[in-house]
N, C-alpha and C. Protein backbone atom coordinates (compact mmCIF):
# COMPACT_ATOMS: atom_id res chain seq x y z
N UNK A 1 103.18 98.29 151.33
CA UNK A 1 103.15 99.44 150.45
C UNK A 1 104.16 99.27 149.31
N UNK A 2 104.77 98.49 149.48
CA UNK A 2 106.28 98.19 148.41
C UNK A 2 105.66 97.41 147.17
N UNK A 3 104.84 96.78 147.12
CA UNK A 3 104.34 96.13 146.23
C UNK A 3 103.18 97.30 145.53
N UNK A 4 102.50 97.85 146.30
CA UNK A 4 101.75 99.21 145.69
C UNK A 4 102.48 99.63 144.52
N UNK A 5 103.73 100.54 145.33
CA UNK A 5 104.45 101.23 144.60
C UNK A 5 105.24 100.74 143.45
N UNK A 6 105.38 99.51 143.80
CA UNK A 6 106.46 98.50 142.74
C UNK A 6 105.22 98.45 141.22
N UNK A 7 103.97 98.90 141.40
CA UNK A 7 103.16 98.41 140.42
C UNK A 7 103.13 99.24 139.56
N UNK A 8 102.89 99.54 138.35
CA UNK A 8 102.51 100.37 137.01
C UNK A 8 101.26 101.60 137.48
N UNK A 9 102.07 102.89 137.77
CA UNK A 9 101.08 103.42 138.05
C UNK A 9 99.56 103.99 137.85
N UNK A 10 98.71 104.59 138.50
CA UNK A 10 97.48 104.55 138.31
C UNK A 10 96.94 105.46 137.46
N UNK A 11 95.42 105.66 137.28
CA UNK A 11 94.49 104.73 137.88
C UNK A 11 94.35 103.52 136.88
N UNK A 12 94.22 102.81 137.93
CA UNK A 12 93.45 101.50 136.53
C UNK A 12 92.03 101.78 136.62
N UNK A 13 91.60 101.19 135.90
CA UNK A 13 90.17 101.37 135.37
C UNK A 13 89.82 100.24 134.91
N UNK A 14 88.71 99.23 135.02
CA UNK A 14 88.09 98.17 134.79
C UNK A 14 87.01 98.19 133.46
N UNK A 15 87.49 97.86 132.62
CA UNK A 15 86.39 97.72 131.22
C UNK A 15 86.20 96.42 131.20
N UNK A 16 84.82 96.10 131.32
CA UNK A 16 84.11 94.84 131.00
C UNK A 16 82.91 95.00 130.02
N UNK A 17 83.46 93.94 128.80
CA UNK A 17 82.72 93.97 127.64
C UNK A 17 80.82 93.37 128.04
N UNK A 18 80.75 94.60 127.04
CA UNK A 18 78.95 94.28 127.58
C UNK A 18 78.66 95.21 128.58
N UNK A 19 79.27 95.32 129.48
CA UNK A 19 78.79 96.54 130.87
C UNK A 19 79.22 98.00 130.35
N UNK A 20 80.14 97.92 129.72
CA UNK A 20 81.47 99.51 129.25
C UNK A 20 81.25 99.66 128.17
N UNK A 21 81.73 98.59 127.10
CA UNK A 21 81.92 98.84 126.19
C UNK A 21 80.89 97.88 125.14
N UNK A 22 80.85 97.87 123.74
CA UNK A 22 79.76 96.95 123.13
C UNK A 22 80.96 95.57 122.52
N UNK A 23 81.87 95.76 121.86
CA UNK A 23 83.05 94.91 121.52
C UNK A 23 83.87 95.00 121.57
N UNK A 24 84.68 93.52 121.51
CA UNK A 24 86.09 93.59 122.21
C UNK A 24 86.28 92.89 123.33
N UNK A 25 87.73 92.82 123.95
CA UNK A 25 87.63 91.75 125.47
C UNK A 25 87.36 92.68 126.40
N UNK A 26 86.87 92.28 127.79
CA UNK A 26 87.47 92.58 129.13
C UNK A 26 89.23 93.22 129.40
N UNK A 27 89.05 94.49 129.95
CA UNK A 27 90.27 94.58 130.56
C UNK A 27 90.70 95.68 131.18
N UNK A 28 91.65 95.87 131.68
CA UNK A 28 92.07 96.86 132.83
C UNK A 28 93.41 98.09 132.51
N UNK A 29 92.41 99.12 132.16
CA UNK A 29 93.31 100.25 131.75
C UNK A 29 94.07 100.87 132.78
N UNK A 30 95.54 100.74 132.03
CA UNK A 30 96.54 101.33 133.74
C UNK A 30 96.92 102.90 132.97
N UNK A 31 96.44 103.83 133.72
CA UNK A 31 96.95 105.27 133.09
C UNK A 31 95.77 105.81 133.08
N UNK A 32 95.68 107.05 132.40
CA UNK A 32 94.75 108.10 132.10
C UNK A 32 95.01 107.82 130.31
N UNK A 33 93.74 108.33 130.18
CA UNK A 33 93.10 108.30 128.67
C UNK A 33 94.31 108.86 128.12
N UNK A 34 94.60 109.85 127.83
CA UNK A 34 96.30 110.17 127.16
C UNK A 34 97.42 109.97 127.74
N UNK A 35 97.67 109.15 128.78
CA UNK A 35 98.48 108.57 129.86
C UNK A 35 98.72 107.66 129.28
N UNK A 36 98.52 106.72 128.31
CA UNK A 36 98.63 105.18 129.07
C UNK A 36 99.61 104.25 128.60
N UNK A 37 99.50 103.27 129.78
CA UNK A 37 100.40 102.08 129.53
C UNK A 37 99.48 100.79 128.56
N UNK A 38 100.30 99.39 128.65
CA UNK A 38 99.68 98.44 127.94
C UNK A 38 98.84 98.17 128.77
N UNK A 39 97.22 97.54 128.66
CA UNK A 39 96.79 97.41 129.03
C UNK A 39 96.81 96.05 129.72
N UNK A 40 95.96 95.40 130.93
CA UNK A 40 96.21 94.38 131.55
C UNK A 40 94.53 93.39 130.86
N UNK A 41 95.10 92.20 130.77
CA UNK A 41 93.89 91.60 130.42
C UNK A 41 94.61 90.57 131.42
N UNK A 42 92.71 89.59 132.01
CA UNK A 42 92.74 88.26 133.06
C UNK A 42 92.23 87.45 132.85
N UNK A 43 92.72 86.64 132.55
CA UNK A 43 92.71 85.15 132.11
C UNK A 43 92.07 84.01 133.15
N UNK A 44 90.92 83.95 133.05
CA UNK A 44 90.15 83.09 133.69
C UNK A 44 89.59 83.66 135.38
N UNK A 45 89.47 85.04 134.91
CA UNK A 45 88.83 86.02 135.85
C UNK A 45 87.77 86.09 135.99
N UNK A 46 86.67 86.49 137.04
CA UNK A 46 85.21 86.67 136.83
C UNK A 46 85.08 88.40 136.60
N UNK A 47 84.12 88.95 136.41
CA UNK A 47 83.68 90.14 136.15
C UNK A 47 84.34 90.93 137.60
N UNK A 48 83.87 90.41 138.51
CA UNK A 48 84.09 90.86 139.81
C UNK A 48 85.76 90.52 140.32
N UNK A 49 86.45 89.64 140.44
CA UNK A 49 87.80 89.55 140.22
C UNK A 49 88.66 90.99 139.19
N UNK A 50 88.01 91.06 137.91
CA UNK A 50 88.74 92.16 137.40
C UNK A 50 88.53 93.65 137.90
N UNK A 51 87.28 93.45 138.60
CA UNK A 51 86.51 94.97 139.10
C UNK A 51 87.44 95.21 140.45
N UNK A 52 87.72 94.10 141.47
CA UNK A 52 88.63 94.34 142.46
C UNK A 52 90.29 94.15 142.13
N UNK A 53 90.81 93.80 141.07
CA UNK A 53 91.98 94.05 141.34
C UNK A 53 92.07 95.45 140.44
N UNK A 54 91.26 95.81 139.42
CA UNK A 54 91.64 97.32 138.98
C UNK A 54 91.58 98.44 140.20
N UNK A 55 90.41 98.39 140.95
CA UNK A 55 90.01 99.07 142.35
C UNK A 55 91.38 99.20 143.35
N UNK A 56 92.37 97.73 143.81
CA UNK A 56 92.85 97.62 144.81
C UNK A 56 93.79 98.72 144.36
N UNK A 57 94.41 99.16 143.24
CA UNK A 57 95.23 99.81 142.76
C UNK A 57 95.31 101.33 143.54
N UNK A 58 94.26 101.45 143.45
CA UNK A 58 94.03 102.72 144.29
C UNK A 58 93.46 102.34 145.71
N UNK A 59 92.99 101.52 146.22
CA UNK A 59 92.37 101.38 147.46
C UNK A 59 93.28 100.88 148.43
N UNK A 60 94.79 100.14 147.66
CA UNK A 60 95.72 99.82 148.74
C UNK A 60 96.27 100.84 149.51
N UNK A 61 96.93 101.70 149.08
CA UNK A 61 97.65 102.96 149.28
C UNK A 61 96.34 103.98 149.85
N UNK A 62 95.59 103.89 149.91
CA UNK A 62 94.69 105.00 150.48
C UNK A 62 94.25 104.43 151.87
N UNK A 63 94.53 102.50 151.90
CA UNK A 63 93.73 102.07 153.23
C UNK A 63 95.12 102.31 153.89
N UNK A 64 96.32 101.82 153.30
CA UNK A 64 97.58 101.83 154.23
C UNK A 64 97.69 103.06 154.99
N UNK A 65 97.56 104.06 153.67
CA UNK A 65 97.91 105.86 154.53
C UNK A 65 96.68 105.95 155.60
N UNK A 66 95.48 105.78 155.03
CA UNK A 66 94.24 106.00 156.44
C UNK A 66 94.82 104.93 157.71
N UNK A 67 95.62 104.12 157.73
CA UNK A 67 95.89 103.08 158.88
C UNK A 67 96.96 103.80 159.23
N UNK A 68 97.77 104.38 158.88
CA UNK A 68 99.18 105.34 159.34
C UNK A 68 98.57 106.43 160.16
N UNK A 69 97.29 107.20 159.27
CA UNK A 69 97.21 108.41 159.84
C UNK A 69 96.09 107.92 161.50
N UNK A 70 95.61 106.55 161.66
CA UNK A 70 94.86 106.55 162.48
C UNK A 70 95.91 106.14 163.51
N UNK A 71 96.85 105.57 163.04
CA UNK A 71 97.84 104.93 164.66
C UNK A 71 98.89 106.27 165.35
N UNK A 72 98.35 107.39 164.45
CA UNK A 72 99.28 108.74 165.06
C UNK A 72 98.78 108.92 166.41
């Protein structure tokens, strides 16, 4: 969870050019639309690589707490 928290908080959001948007690169918005930080771009990523590490952002911390609340 230390590395969760150690990260630039959420949500990220995954923009991939052609699927999202029409031009421009690939990349991974950390914040809310009037929130935000710099954005993250990945360098020799596949479509699916950028789709799961924007995702894990939120999916780490939600599987850790569901694994806490199941070992009560």
């Amino acid at each position: 969870m230390e590395r969760a928290e150690a990260a630039r908080k959420g949500p990220w959001q995954s923009y991939v050019e052609g699927r999202d948007f029409t031009s421009g690169s690939s990349f991974i918005m950390v914040g809310e639309e009037n929130n935000r930080e710099n954005d993250i771009e990945l360098l020799g990523a596949t479509i699916e690589d950028q789709d799961f590490t924007a995702s894990a952002r939120q999916d780490i911390p939600l599987l850790i707490n569901e694994i806490k609340r199941l070992s009560k």
